[in-house]
Protein backbone atom coordinates (compact mmCIF):
# COMPACT_ATOMS: atom_id res chain seq x y z
CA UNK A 1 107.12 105.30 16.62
CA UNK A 2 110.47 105.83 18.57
CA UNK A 3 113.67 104.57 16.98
CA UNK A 4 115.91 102.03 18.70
CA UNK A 5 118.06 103.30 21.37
CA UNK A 6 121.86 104.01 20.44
CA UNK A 7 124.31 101.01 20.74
CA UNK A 8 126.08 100.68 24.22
CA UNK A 9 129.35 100.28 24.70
CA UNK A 10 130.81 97.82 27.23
CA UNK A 11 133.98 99.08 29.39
CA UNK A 12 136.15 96.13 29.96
CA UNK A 13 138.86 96.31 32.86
CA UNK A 14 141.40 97.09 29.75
CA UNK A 15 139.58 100.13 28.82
CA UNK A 16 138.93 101.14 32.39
CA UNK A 17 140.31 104.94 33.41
CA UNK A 18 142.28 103.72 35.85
CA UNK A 19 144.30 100.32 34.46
CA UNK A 20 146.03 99.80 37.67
CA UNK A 21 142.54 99.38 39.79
CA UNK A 22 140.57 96.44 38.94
CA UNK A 23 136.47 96.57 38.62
CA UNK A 24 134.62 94.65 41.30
CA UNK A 25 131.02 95.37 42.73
CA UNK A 26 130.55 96.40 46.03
CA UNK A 27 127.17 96.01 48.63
CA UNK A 28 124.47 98.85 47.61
CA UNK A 29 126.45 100.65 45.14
CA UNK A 30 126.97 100.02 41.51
CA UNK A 31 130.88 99.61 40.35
CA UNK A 32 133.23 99.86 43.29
CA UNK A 33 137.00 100.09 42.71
CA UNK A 34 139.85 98.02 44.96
CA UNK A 35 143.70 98.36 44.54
CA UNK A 36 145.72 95.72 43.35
CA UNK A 37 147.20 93.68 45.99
CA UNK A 38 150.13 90.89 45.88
CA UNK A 39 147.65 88.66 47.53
CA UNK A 40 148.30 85.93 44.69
CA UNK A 41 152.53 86.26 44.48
CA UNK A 42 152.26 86.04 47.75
CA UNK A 43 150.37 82.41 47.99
CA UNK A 44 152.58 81.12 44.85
CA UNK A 45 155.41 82.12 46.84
CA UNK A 46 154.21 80.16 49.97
CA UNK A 47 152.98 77.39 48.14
CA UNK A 48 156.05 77.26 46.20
CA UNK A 49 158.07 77.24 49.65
CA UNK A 50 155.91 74.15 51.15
CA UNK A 51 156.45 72.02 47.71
CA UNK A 52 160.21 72.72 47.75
CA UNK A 53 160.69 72.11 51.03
CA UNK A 54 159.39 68.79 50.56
CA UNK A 55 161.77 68.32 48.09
CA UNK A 56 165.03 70.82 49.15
CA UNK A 57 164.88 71.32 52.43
CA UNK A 58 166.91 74.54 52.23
CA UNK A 59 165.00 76.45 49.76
CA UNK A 60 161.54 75.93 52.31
CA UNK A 61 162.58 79.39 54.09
CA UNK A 62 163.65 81.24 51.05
CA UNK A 63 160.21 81.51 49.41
CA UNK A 64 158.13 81.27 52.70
CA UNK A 65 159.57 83.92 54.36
CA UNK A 66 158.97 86.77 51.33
CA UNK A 67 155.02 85.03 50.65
CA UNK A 68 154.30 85.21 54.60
CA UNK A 69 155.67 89.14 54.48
CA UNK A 70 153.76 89.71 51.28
CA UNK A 71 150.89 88.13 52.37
CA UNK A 72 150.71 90.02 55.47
CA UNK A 73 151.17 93.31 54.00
CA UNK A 74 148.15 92.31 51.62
CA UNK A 75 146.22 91.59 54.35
CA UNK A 76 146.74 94.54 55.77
CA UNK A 77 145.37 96.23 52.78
CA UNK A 78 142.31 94.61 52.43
CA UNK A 79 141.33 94.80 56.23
CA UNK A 80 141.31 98.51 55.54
CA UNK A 81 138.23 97.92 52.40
CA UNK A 82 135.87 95.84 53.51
CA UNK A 83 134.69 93.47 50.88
CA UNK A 84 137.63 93.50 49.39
CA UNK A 85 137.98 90.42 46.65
CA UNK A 86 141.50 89.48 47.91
CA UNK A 87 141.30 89.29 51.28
CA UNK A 88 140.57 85.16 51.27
CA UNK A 89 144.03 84.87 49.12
CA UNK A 90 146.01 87.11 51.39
CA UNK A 91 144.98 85.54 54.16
CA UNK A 92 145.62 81.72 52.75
CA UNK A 93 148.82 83.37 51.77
CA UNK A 94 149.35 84.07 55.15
CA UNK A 95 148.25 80.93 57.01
CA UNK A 96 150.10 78.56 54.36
CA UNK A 97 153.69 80.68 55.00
CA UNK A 98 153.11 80.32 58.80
CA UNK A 99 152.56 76.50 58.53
CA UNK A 100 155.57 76.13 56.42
CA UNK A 101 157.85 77.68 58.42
CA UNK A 102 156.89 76.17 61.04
CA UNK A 103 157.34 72.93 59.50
CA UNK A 104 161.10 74.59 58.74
CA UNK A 105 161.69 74.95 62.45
CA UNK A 106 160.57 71.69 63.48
CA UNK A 107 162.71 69.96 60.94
CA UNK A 108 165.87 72.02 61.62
CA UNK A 109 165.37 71.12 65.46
CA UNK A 110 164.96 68.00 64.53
CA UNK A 111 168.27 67.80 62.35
CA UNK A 112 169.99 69.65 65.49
CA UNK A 113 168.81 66.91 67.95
CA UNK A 114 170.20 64.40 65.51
CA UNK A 115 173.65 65.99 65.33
CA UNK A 116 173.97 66.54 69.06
CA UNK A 117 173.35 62.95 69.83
CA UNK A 118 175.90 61.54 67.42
CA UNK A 119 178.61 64.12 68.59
CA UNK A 120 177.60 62.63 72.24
CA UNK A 121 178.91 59.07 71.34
CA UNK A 122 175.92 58.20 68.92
CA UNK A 123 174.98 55.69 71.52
CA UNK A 124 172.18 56.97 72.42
CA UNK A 125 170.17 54.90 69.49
């Protein structure tokens, strides 16, 4: 009779070798390791930027701005590894920070049109 095999012990991404890299499988091989992006600063920051502009108008452009630049820069980074977990955030990241400044820009125009027809005589209503 054999005896029972020695106890296993299960590496946890705190115990990895590397702690900056995080532990995520890749297609045909076993353990795979990705760098850590800012793929998810990067979406709070543009989420973050569409909720306050909603509310503050100025402070729209003052989050959107660094999540759209941090979200590109992610992207970059995972176009390089395919398969690479955060490429979906980066790239919401990315799309949301585009939309909201955009929605900046319109409602700036929009604020400019209103002051240049009430320095015009404000009868154009």
């Amino acid at each position: 009779m054999q005896g029972s095999p020695p106890p296993q012990t299960l590496v946890g991404v705190w115990d990895s070798p590397q702690p900056q890299q995080a532990t995520f499988p890749i297609h045909g091989a076993q353990m795979g390791y990705f760098p850590k992006t800012n793929a998810s600063t990067a979406l709070t920051l543009s989420i973050l930027g569409l909720a306050l502009g909603v509310m503050c108008f100025p402070l729209c452009g003052l989050l959107a701005i660094p999540g759209l630049i941090m979200g590109q820069s992610s992207l970059n980074m995972t176009k390089s590894m395919p398969g690479h977990p955060d490429s979906g955030t980066a790239r919401a990241a990315q799309v949301i920070g585009i939309i909201t400044i955009g929605l900046m820009l319109l409602s700036l125009a929009f604020i400019v049109v209103i002051i240049m027809l009430e320095t015009q005589g404000g009868n154009a209503w």
